[in-house]
N, C-alpha and C. Protein backbone atom coordinates (compact mmCIF):
# COMPACT_ATOMS: atom_id res chain seq x y z
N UNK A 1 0.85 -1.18 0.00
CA UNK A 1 0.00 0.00 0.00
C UNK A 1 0.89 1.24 0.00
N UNK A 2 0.65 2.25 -0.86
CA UNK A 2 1.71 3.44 -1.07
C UNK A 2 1.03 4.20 -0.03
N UNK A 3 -0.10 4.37 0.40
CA UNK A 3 -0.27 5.41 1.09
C UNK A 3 0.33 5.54 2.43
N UNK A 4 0.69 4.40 2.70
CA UNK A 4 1.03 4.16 4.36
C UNK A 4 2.62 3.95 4.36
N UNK A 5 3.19 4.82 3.33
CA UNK A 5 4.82 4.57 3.33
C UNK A 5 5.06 6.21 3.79
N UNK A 6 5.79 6.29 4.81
CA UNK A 6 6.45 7.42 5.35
C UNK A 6 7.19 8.67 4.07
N UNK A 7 8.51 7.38 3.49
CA UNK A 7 8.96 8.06 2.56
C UNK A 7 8.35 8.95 0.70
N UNK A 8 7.39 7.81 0.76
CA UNK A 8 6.43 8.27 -0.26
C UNK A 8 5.41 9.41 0.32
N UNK A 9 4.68 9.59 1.43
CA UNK A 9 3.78 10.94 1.82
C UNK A 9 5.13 11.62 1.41
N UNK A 10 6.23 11.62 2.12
CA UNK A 10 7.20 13.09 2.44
C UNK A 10 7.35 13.01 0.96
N UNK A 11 7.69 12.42 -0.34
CA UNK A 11 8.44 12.84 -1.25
C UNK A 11 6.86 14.13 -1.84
N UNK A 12 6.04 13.28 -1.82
CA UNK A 12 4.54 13.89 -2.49
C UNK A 12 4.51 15.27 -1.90
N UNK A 13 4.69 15.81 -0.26
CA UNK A 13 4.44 16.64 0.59
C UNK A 13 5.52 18.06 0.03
N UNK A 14 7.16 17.46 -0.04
CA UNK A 14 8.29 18.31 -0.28
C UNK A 14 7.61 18.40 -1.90
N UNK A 15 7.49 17.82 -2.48
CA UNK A 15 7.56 18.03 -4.39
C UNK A 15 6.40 18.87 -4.75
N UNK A 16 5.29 18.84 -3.91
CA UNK A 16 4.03 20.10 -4.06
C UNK A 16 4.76 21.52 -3.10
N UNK A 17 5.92 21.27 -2.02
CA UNK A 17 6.18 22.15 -1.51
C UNK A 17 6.66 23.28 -2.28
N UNK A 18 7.89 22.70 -3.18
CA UNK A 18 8.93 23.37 -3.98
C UNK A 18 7.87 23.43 -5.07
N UNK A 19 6.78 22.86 -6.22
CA UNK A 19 6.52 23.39 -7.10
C UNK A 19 5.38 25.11 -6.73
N UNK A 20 4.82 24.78 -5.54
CA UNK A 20 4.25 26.18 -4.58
C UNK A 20 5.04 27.25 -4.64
N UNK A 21 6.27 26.78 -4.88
CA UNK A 21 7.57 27.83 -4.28
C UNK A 21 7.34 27.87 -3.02
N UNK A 22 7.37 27.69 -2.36
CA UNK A 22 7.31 27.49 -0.59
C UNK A 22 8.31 27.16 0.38
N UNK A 23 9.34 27.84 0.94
CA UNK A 23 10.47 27.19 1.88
C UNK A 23 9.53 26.73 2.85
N UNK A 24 10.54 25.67 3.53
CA UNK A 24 9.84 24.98 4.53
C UNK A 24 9.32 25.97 5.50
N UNK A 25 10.30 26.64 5.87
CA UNK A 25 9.76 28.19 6.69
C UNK A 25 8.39 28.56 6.22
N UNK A 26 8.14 28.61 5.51
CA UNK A 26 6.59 29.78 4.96
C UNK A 26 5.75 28.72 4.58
N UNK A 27 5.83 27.22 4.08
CA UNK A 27 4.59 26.39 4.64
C UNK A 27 4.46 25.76 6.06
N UNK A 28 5.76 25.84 7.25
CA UNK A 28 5.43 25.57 8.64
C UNK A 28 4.27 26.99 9.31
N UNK A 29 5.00 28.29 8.34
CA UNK A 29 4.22 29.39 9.22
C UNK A 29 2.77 29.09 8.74
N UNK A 30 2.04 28.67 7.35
CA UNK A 30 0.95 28.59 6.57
C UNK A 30 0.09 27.63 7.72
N UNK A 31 1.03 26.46 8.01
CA UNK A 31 0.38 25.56 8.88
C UNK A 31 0.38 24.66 9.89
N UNK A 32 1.24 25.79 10.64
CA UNK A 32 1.51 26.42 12.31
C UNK A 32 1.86 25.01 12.56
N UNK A 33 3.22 24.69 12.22
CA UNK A 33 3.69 23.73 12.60
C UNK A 33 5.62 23.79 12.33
N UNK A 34 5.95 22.82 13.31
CA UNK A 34 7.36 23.38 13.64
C UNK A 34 8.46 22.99 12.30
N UNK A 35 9.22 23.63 11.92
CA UNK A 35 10.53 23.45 10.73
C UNK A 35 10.65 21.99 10.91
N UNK A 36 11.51 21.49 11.83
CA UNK A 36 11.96 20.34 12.25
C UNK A 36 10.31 19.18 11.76
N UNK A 37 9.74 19.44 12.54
CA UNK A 37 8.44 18.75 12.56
C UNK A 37 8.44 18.38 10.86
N UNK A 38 8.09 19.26 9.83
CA UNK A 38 7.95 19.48 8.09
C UNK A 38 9.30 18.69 7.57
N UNK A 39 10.44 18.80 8.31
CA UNK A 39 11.61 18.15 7.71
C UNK A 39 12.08 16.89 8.06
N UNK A 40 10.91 15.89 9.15
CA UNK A 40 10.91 14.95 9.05
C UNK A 40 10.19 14.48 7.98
N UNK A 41 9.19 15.21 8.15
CA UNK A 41 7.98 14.05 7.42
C UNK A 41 8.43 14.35 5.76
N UNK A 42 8.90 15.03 5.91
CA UNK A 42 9.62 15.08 4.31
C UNK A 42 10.57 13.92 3.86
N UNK A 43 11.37 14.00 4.87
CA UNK A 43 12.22 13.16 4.63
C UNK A 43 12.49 12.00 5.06
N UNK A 44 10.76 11.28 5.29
CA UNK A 44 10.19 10.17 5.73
C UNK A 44 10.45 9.60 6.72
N UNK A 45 10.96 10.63 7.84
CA UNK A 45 10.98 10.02 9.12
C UNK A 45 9.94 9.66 10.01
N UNK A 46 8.74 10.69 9.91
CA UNK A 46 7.51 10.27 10.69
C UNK A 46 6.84 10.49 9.77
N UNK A 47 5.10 10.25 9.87
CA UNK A 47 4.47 10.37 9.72
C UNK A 47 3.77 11.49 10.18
N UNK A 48 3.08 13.02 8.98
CA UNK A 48 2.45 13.88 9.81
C UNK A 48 1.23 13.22 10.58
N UNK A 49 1.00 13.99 11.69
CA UNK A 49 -0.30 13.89 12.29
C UNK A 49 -1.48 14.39 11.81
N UNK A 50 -2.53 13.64 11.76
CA UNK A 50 -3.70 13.83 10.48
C UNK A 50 -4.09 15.44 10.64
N UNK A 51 -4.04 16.23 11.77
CA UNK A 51 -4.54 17.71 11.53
C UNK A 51 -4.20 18.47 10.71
N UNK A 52 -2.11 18.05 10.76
CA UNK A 52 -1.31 18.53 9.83
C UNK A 52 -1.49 18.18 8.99
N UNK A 53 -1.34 17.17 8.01
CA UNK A 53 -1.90 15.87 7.08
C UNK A 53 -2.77 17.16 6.07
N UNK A 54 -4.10 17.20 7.06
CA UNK A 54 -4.84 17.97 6.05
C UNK A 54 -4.89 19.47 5.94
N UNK A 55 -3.75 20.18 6.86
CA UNK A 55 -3.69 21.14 6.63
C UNK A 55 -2.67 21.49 5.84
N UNK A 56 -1.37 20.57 5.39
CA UNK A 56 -0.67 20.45 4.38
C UNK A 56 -1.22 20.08 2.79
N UNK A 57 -2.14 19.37 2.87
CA UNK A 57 -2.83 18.86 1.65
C UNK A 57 -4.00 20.71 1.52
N UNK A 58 -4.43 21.10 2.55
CA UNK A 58 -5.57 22.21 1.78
C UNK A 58 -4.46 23.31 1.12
N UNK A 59 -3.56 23.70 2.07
CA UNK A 59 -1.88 24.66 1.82
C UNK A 59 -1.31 24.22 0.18
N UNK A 60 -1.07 22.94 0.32
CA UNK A 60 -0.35 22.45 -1.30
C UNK A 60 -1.27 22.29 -2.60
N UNK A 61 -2.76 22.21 -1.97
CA UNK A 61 -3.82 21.67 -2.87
C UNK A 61 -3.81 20.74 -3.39
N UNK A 62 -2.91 19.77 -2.38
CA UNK A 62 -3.33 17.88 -2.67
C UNK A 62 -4.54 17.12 -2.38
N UNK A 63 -4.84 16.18 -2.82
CA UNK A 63 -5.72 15.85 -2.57
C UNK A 63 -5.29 14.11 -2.27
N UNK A 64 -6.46 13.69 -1.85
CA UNK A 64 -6.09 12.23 -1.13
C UNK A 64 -5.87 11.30 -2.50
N UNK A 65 -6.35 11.57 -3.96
CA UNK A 65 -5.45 11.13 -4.51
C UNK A 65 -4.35 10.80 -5.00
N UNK A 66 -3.65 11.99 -4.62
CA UNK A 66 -2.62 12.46 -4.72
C UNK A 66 -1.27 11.40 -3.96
N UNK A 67 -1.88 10.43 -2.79
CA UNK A 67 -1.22 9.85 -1.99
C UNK A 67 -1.79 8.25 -2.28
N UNK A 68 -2.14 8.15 -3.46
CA UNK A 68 -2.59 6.55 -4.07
C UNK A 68 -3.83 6.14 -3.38
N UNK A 69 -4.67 7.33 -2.78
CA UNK A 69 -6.33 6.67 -2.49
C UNK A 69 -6.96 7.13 -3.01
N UNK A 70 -7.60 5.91 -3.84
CA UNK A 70 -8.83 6.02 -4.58
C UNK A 70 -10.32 6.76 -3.60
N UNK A 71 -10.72 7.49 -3.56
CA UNK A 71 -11.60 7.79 -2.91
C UNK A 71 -13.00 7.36 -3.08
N UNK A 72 -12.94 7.04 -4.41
CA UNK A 72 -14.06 6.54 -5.13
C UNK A 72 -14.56 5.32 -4.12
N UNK A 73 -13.46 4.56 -4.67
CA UNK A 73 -13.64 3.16 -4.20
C UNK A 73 -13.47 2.82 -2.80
N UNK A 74 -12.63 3.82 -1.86
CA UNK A 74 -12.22 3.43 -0.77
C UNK A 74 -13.31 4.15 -0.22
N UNK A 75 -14.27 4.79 -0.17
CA UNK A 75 -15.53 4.66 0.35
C UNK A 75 -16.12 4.23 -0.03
N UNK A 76 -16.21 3.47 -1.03
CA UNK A 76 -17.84 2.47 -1.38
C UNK A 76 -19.27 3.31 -1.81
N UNK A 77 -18.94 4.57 -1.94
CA UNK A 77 -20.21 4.93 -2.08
C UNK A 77 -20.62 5.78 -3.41
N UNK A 78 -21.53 5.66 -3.75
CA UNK A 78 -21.73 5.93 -5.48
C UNK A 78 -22.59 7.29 -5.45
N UNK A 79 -22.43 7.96 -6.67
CA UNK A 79 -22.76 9.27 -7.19
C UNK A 79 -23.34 10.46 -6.33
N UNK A 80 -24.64 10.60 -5.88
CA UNK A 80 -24.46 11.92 -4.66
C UNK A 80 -23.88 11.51 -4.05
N UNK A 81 -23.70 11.20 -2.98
CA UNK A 81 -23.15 10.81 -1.69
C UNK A 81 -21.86 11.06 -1.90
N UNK A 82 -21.09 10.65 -2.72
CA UNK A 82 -19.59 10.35 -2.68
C UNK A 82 -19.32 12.23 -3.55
N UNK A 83 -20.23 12.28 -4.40
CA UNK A 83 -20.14 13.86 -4.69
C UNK A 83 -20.19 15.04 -3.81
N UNK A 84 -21.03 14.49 -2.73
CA UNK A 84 -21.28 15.84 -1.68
C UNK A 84 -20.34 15.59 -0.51
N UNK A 85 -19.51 14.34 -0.75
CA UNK A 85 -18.62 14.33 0.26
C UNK A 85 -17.39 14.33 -0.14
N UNK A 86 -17.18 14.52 -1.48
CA UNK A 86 -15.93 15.00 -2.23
C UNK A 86 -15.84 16.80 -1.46
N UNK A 87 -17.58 17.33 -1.85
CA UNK A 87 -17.72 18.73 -1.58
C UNK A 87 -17.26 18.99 -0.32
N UNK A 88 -17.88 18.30 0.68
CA UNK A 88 -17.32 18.55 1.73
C UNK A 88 -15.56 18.37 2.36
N UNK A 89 -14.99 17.23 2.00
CA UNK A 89 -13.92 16.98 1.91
C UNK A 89 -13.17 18.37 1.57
N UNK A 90 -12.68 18.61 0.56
CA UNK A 90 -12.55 19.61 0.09
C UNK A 90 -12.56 21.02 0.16
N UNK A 91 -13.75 21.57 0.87
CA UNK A 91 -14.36 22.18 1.40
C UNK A 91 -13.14 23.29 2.51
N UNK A 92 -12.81 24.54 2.49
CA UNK A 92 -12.26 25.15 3.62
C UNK A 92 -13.44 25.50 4.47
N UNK A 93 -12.77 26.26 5.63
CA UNK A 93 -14.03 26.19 6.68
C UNK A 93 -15.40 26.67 6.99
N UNK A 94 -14.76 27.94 6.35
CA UNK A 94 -16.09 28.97 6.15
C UNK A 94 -17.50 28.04 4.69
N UNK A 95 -16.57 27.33 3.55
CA UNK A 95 -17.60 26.64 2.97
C UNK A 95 -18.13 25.37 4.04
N UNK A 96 -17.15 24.55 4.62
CA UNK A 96 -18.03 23.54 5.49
C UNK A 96 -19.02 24.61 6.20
N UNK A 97 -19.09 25.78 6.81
CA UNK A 97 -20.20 25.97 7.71
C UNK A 97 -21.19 26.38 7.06
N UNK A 98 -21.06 26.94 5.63
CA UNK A 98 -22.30 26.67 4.90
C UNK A 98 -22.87 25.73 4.31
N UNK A 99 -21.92 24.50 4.09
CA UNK A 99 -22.60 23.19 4.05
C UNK A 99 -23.83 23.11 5.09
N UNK A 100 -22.58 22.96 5.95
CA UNK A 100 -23.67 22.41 7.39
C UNK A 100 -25.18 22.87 7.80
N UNK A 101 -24.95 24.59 7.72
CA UNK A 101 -25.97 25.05 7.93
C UNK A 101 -27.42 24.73 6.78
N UNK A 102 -26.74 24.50 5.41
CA UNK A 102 -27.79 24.69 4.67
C UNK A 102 -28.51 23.03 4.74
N UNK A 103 -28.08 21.79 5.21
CA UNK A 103 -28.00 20.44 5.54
C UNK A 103 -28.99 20.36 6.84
N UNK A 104 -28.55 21.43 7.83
CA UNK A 104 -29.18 22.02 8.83
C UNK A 104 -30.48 21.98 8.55
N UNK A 105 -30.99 23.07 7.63
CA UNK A 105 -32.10 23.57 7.26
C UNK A 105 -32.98 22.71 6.40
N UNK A 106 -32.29 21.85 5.74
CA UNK A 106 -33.18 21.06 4.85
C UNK A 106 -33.65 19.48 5.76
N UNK A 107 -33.03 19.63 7.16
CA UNK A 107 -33.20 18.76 7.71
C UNK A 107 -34.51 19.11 8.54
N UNK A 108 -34.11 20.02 8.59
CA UNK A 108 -35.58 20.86 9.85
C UNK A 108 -37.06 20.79 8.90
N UNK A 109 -36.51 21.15 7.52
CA UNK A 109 -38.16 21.22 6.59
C UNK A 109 -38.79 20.13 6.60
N UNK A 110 -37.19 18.61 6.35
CA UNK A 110 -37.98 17.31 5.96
C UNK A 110 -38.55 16.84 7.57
N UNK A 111 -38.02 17.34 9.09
CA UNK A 111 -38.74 17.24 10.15
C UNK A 111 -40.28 17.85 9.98
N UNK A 112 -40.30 18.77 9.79
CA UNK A 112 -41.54 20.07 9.83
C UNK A 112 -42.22 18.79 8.99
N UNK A 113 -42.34 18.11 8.02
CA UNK A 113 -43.28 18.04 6.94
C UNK A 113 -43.69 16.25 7.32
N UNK A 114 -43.38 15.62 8.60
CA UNK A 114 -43.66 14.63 9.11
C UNK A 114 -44.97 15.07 9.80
């Protein structure tokens, strides 16, 4: 499985770093995480921790394909569903809270109409 190889995340992580133009300095400040910390996982010593994970992937604009998962398939789930959770996935924060809210609301109508 490629996704779960240390050295393969870091090569994917550094190679979106440098085509960003990004020193490690100015994507640790992007995503408040320490030099040292970015220059392991680069250079496949650890594994980031998933907060970082996806705050390096929204920063580089990777995506979980990007790291050999099929998303399609590795959720099992077919056309809306897997579409509105691509959306959400994806999604920075201010769009997740308008997801939510508008999910919110269409939940309350299909309550109201019981």
């Amino acid at each position: 499985m490629i996704y779960d190889d240390k050295q393969f995340i870091g090569k994917i992580i550094k190679k979106a770093r440098k085509n960003a133009k990004l020193s490690q300095a100015q994507l640790c400040e992007k995503v408040d995480m320490s030099d040292k910390n970015l220059g392991n996982i680069e250079n496949g010593k650890q594994f980031p921790m998933l907060n970082n994970f996806f705050r390096l992937m929204e920063v580089l604009k990777l995506s979980l394909e990007d790291f050999g998962v099929n998303t399609e398939t590795s959720l099992n789930i077919k056309n809306s569903k897997t579409k509105l959770l691509k959306y959400i996935l994806y999604s920075n924060e201010k769009e997740a809270e308008i997801y939510l809210t508008l999910i919110e609301y269409l939940n309350e109508i299909k309550l109201s109409k019981r």
